[in-house]
PDB file of N, CA and C in Angstrom:
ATOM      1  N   UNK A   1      -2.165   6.320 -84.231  1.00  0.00           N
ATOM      2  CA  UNK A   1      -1.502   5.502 -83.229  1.00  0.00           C
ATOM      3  C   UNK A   1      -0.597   6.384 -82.366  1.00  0.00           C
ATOM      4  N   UNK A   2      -0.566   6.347 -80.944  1.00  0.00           N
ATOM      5  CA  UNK A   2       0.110   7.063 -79.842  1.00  0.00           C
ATOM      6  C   UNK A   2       1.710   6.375 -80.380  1.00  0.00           C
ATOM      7  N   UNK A   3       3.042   7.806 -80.142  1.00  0.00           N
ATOM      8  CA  UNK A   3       4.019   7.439 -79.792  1.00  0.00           C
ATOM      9  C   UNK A   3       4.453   6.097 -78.991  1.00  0.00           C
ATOM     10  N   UNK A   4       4.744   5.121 -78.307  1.00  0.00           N
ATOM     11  CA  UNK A   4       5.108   4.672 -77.517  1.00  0.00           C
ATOM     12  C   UNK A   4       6.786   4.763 -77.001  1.00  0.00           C
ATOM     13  N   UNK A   5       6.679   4.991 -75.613  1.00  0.00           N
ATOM     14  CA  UNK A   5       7.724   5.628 -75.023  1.00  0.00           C
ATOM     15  C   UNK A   5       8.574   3.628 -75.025  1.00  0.00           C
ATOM     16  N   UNK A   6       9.951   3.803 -75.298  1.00  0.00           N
ATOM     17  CA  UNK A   6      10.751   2.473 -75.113  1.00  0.00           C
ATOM     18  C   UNK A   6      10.978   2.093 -73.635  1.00  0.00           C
ATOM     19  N   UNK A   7      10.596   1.082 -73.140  1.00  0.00           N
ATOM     20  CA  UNK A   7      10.808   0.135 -71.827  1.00  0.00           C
ATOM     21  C   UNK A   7      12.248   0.562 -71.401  1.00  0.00           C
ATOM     22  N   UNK A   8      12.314   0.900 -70.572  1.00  0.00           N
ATOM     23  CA  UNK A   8      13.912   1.143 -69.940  1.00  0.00           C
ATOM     24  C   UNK A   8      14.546  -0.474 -69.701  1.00  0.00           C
ATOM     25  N   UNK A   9      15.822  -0.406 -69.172  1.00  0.00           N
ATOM     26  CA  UNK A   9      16.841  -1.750 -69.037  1.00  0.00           C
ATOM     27  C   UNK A   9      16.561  -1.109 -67.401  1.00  0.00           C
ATOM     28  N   UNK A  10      16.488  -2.378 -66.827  1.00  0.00           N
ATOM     29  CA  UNK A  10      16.363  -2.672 -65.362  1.00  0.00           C
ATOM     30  C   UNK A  10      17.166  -3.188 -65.131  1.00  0.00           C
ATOM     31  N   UNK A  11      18.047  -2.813 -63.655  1.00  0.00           N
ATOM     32  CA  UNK A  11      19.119  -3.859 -63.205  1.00  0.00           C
ATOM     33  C   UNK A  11      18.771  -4.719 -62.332  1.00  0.00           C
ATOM     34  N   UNK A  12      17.375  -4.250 -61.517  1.00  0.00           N
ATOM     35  CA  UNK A  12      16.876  -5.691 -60.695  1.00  0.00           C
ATOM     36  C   UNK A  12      15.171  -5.297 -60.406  1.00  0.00           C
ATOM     37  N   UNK A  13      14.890  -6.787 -60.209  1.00  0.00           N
ATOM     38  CA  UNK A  13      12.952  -6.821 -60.184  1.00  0.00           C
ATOM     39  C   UNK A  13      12.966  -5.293 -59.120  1.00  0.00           C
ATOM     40  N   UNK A  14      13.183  -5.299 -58.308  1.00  0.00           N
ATOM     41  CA  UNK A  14      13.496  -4.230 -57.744  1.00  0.00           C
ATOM     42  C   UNK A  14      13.283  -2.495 -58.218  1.00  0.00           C
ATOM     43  N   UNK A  15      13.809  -2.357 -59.121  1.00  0.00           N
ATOM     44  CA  UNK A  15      13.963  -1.252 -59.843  1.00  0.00           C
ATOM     45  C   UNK A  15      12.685  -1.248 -60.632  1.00  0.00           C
ATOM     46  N   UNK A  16      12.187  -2.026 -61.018  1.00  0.00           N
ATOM     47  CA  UNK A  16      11.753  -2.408 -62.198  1.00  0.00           C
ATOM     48  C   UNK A  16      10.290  -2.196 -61.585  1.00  0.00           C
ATOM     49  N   UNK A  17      10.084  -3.140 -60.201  1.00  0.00           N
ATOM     50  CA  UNK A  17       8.970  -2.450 -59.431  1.00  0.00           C
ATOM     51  C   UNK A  17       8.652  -1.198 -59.068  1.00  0.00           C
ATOM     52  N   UNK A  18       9.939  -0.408 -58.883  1.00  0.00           N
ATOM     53  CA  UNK A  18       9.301   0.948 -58.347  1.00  0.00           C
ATOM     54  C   UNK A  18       9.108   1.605 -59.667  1.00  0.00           C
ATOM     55  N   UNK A  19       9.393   1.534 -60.435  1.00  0.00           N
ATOM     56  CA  UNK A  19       9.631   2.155 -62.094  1.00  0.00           C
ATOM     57  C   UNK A  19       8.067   2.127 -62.208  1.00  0.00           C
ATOM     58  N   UNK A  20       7.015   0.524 -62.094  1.00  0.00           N
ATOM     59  CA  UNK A  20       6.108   0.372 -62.972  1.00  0.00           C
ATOM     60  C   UNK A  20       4.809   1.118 -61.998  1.00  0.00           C
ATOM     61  N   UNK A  21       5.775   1.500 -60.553  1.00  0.00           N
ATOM     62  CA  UNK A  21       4.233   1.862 -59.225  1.00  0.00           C
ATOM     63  C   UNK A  21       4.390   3.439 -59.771  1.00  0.00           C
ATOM     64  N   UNK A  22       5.268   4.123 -60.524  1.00  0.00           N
ATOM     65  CA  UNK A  22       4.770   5.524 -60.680  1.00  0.00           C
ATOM     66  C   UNK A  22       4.801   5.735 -62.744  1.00  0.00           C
ATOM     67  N   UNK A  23       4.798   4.484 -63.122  1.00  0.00           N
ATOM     68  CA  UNK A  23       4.766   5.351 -64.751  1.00  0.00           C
ATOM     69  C   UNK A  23       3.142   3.936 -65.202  1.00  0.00           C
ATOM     70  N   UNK A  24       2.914   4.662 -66.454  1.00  0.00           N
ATOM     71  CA  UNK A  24       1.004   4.265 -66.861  1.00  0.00           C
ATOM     72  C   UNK A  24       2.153   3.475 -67.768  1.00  0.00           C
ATOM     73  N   UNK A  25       1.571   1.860 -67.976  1.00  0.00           N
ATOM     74  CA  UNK A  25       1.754   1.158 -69.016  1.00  0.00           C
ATOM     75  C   UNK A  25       1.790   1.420 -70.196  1.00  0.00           C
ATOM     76  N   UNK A  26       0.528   1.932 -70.404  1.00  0.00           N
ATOM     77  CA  UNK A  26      -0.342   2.567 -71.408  1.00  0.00           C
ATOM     78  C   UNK A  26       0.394   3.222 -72.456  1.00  0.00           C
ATOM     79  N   UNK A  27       1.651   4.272 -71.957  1.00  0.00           N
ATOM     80  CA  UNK A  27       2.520   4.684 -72.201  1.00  0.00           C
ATOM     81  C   UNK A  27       3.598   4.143 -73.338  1.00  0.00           C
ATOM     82  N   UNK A  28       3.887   3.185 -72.697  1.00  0.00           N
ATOM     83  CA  UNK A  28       4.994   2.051 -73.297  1.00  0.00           C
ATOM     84  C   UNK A  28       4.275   0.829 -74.308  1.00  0.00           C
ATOM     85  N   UNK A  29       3.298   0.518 -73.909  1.00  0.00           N
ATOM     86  CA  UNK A  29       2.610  -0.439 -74.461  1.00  0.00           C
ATOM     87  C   UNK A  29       1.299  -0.038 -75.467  1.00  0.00           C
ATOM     88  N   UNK A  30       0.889  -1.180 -76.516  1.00  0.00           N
ATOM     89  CA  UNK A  30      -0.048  -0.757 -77.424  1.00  0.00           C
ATOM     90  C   UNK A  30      -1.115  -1.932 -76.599  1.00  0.00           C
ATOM     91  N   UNK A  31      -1.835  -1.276 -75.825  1.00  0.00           N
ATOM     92  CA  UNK A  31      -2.819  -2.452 -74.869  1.00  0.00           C
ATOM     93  C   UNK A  31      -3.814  -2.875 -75.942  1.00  0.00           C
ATOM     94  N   UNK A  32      -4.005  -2.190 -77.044  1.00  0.00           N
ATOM     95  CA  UNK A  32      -5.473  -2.789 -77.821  1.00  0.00           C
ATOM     96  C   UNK A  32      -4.682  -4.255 -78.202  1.00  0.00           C
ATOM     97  N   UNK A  33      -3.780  -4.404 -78.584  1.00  0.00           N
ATOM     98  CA  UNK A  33      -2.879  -5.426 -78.995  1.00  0.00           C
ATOM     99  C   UNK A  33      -2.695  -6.638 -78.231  1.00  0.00           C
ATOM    100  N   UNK A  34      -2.729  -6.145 -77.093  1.00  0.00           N
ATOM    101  CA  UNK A  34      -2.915  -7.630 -75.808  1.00  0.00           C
ATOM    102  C   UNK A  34      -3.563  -8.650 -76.113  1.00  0.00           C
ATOM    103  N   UNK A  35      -3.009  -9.779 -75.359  1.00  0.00           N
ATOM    104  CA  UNK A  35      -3.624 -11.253 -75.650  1.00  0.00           C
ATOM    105  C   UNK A  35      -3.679 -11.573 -74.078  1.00  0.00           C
ATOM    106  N   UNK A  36      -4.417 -11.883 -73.744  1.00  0.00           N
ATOM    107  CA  UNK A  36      -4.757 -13.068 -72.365  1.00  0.00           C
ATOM    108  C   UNK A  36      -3.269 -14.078 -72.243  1.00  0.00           C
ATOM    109  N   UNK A  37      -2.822 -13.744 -70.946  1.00  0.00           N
ATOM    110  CA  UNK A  37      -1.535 -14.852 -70.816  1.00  0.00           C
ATOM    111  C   UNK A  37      -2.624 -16.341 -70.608  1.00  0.00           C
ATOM    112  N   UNK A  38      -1.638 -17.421 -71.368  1.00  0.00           N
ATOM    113  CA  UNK A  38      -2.128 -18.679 -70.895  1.00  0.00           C
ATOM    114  C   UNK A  38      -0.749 -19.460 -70.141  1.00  0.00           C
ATOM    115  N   UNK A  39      -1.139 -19.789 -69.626  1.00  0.00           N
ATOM    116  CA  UNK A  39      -0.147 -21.174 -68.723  1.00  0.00           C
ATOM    117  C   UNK A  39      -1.175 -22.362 -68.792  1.00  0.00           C
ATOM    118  N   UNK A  40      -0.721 -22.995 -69.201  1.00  0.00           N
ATOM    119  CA  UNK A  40      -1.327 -24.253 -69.423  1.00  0.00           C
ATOM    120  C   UNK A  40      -0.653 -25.554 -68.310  1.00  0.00           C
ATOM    121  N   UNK A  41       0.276 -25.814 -67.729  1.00  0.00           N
ATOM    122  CA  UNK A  41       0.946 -26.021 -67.325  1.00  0.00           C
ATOM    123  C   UNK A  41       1.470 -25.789 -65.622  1.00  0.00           C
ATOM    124  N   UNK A  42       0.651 -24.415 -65.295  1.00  0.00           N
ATOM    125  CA  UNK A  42       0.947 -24.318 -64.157  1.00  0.00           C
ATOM    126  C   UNK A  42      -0.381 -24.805 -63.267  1.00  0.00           C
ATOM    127  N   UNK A  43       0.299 -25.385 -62.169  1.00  0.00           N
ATOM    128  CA  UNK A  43      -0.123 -26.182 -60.989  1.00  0.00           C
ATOM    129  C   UNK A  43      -0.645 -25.097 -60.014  1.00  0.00           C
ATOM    130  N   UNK A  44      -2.075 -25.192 -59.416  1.00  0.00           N
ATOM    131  CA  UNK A  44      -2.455 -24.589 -58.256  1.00  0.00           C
ATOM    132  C   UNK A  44      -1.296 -24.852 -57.032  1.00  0.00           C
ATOM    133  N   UNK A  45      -0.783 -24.038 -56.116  1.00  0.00           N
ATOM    134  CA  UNK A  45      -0.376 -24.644 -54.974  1.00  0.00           C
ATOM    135  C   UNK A  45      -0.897 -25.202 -53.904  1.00  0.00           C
ATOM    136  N   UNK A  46      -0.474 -26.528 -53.395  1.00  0.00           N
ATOM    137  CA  UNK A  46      -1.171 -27.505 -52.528  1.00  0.00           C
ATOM    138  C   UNK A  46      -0.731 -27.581 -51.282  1.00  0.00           C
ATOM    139  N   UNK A  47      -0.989 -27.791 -50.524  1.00  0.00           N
ATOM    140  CA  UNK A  47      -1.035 -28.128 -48.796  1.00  0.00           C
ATOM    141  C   UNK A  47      -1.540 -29.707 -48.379  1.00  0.00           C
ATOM    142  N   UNK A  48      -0.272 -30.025 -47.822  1.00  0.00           N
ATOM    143  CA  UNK A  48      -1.121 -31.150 -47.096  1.00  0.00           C
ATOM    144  C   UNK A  48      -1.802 -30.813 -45.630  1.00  0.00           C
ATOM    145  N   UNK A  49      -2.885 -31.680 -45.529  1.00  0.00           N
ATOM    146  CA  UNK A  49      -3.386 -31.669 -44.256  1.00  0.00           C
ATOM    147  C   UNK A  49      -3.429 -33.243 -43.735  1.00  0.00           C
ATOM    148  N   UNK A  50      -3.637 -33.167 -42.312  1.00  0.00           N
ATOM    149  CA  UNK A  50      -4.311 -34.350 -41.958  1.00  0.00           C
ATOM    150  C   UNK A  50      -5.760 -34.043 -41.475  1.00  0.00           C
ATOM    151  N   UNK A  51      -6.527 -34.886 -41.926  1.00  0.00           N
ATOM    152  CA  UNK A  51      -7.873 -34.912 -40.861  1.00  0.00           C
ATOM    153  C   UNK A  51      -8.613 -36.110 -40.811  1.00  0.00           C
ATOM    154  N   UNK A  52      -9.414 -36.477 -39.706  1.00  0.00           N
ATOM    155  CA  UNK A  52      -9.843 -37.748 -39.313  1.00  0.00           C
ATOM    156  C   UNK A  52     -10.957 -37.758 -39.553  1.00  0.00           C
ATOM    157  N   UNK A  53     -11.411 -39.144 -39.821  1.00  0.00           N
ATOM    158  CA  UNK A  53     -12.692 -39.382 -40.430  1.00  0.00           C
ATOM    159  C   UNK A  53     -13.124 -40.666 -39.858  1.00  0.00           C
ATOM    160  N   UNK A  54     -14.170 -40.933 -39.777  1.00  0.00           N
ATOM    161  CA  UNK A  54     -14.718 -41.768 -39.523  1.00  0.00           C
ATOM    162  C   UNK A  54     -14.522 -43.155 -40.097  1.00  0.00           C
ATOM    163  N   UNK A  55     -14.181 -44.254 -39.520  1.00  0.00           N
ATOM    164  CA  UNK A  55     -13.840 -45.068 -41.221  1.00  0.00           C
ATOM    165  C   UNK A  55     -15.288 -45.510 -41.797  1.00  0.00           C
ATOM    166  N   UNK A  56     -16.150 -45.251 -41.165  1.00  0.00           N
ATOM    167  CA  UNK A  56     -17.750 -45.305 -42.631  1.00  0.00           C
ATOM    168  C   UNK A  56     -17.626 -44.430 -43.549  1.00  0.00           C
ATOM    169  N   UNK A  57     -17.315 -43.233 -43.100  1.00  0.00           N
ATOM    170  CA  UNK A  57     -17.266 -41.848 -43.826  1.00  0.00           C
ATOM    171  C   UNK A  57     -16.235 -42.133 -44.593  1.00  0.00           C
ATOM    172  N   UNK A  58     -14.669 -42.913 -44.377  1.00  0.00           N
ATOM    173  CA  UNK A  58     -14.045 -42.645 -45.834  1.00  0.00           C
ATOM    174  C   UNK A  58     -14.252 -43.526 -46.684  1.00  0.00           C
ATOM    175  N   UNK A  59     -15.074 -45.070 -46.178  1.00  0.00           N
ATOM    176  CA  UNK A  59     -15.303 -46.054 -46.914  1.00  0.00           C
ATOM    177  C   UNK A  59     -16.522 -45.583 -47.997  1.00  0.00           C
ATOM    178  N   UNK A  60     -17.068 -44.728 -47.826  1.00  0.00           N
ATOM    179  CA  UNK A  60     -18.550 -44.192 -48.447  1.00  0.00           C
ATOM    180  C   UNK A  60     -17.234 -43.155 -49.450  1.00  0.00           C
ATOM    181  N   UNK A  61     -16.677 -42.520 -49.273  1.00  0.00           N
ATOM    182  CA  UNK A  61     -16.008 -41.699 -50.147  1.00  0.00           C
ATOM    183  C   UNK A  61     -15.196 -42.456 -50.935  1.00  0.00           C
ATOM    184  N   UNK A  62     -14.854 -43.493 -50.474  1.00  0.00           N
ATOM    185  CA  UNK A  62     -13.645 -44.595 -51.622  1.00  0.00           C
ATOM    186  C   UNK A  62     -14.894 -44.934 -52.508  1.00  0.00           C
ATOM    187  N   UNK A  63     -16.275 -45.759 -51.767  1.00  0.00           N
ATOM    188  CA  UNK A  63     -17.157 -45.941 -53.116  1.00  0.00           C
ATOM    189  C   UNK A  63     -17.129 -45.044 -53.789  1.00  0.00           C
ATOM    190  N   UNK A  64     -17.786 -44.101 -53.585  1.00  0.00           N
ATOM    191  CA  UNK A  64     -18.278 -43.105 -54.213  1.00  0.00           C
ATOM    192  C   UNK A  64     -17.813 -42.690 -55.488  1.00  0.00           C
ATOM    193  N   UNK A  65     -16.111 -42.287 -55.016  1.00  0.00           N
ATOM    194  CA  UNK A  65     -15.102 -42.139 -55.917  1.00  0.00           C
ATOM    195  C   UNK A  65     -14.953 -43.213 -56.953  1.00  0.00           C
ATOM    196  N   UNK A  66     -14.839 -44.505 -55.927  1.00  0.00           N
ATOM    197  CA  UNK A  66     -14.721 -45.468 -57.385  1.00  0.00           C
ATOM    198  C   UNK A  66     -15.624 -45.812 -58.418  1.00  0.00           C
ATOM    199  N   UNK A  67     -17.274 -44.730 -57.588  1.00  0.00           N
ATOM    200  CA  UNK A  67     -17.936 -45.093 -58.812  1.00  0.00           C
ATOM    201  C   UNK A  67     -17.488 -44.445 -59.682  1.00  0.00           C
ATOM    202  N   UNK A  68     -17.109 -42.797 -59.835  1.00  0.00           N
ATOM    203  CA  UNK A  68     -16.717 -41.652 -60.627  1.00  0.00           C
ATOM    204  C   UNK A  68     -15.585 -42.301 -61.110  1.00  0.00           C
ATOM    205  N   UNK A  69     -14.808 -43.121 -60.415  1.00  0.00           N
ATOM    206  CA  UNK A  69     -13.467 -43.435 -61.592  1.00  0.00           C
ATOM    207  C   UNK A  69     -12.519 -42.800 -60.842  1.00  0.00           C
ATOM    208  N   UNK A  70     -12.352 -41.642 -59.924  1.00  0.00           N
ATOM    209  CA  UNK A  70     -11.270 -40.416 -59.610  1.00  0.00           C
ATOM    210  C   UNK A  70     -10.815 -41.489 -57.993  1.00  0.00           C
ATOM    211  N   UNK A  71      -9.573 -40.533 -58.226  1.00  0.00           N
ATOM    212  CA  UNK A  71      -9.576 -41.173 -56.582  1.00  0.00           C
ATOM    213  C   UNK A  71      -9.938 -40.054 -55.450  1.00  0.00           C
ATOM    214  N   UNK A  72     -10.425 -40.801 -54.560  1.00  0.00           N
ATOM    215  CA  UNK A  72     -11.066 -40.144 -53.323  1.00  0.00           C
ATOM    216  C   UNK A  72     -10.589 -38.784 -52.368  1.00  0.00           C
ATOM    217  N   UNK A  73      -9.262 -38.685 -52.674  1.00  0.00           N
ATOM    218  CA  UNK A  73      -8.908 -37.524 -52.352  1.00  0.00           C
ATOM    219  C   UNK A  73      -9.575 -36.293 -53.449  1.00  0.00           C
ATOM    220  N   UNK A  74      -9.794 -36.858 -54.722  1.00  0.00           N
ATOM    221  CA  UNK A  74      -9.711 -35.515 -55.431  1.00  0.00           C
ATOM    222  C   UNK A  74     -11.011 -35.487 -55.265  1.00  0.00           C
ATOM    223  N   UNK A  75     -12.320 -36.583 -55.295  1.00  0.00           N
ATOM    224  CA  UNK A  75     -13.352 -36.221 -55.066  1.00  0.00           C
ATOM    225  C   UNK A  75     -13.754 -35.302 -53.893  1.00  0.00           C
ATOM    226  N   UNK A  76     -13.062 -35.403 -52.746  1.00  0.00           N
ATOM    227  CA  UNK A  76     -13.127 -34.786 -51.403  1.00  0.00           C
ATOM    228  C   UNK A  76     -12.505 -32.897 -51.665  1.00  0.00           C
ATOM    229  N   UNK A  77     -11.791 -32.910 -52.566  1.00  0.00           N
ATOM    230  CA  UNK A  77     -11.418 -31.756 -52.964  1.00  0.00           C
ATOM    231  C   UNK A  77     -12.390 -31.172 -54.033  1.00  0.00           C
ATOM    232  N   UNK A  78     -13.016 -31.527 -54.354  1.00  0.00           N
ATOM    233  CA  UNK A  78     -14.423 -31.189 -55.684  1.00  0.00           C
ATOM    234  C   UNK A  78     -14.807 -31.149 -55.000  1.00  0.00           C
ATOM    235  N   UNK A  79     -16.039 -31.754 -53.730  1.00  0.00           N
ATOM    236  CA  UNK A  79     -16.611 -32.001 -52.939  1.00  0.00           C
ATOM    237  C   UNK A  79     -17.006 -30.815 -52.287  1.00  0.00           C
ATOM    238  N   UNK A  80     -15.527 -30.295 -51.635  1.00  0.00           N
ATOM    239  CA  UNK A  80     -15.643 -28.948 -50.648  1.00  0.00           C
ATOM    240  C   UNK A  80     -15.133 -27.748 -51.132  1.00  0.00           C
ATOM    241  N   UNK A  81     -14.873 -28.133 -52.845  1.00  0.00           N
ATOM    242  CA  UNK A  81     -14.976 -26.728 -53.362  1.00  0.00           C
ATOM    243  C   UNK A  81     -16.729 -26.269 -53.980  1.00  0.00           C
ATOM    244  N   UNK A  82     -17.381 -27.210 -54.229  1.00  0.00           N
ATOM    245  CA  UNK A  82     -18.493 -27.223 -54.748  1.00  0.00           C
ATOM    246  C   UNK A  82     -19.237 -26.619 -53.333  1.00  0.00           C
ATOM    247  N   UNK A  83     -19.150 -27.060 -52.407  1.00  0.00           N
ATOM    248  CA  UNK A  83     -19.896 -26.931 -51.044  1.00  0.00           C
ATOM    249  C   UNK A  83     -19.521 -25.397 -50.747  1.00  0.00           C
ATOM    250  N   UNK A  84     -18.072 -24.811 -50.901  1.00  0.00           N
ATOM    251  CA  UNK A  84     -17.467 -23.466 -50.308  1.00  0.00           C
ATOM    252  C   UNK A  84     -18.227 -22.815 -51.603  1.00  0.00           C
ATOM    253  N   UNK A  85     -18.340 -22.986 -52.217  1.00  0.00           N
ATOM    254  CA  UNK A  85     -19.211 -22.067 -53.581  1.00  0.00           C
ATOM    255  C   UNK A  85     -20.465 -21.635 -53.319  1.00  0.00           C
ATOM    256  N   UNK A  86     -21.326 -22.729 -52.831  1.00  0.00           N
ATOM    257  CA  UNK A  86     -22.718 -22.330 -53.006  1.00  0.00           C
ATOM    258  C   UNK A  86     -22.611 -21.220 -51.446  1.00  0.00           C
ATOM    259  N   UNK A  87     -22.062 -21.037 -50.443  1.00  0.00           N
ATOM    260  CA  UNK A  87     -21.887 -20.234 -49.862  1.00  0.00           C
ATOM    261  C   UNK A  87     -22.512 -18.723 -50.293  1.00  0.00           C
TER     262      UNK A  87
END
């Protein structure tokens, strides 16, 4: 097993950034040891928009949705992530 060198005390994110852009992790840390961070909990960030629709076009998306159960915004957001994918 490699030495590992001890993490210095930082006085601000600042410091702490330029510290990590010129020294190897690798160094300080035992990487075989790593685990995958989870957040379970954190929220994508959202944007509202407006955009206009036809009212057939959102009445066909309220069915639609209410067949799935979801409401129609989120189907419209599945919708045009599924569509930006097959891209």
């Amino acid at each position: 097993m490699k030495n590992l060198k001890p993490v210095p005390k930082f006085k601000s994110e600042d410091e702490e950034r330029e510290f990590w852009q010129s020294h190897d992790t690798a160094d300080y840390f035992d990487l075989s040891r790593a685990v995958p961070a989870r957040f379970p909990n954190l929220k994508p960030t959202t944007k509202s928009i407006t955009i206009r629709l036809p009212l057939a076009l959102l009445e066909a998306l309220k069915v639609e949705a209410n067949k799935r159960d979801v409401p129609y915004q989120s189907l419209v957001k599945i919708w045009l992530n599924e569509k930006l994918h097959e891209c």
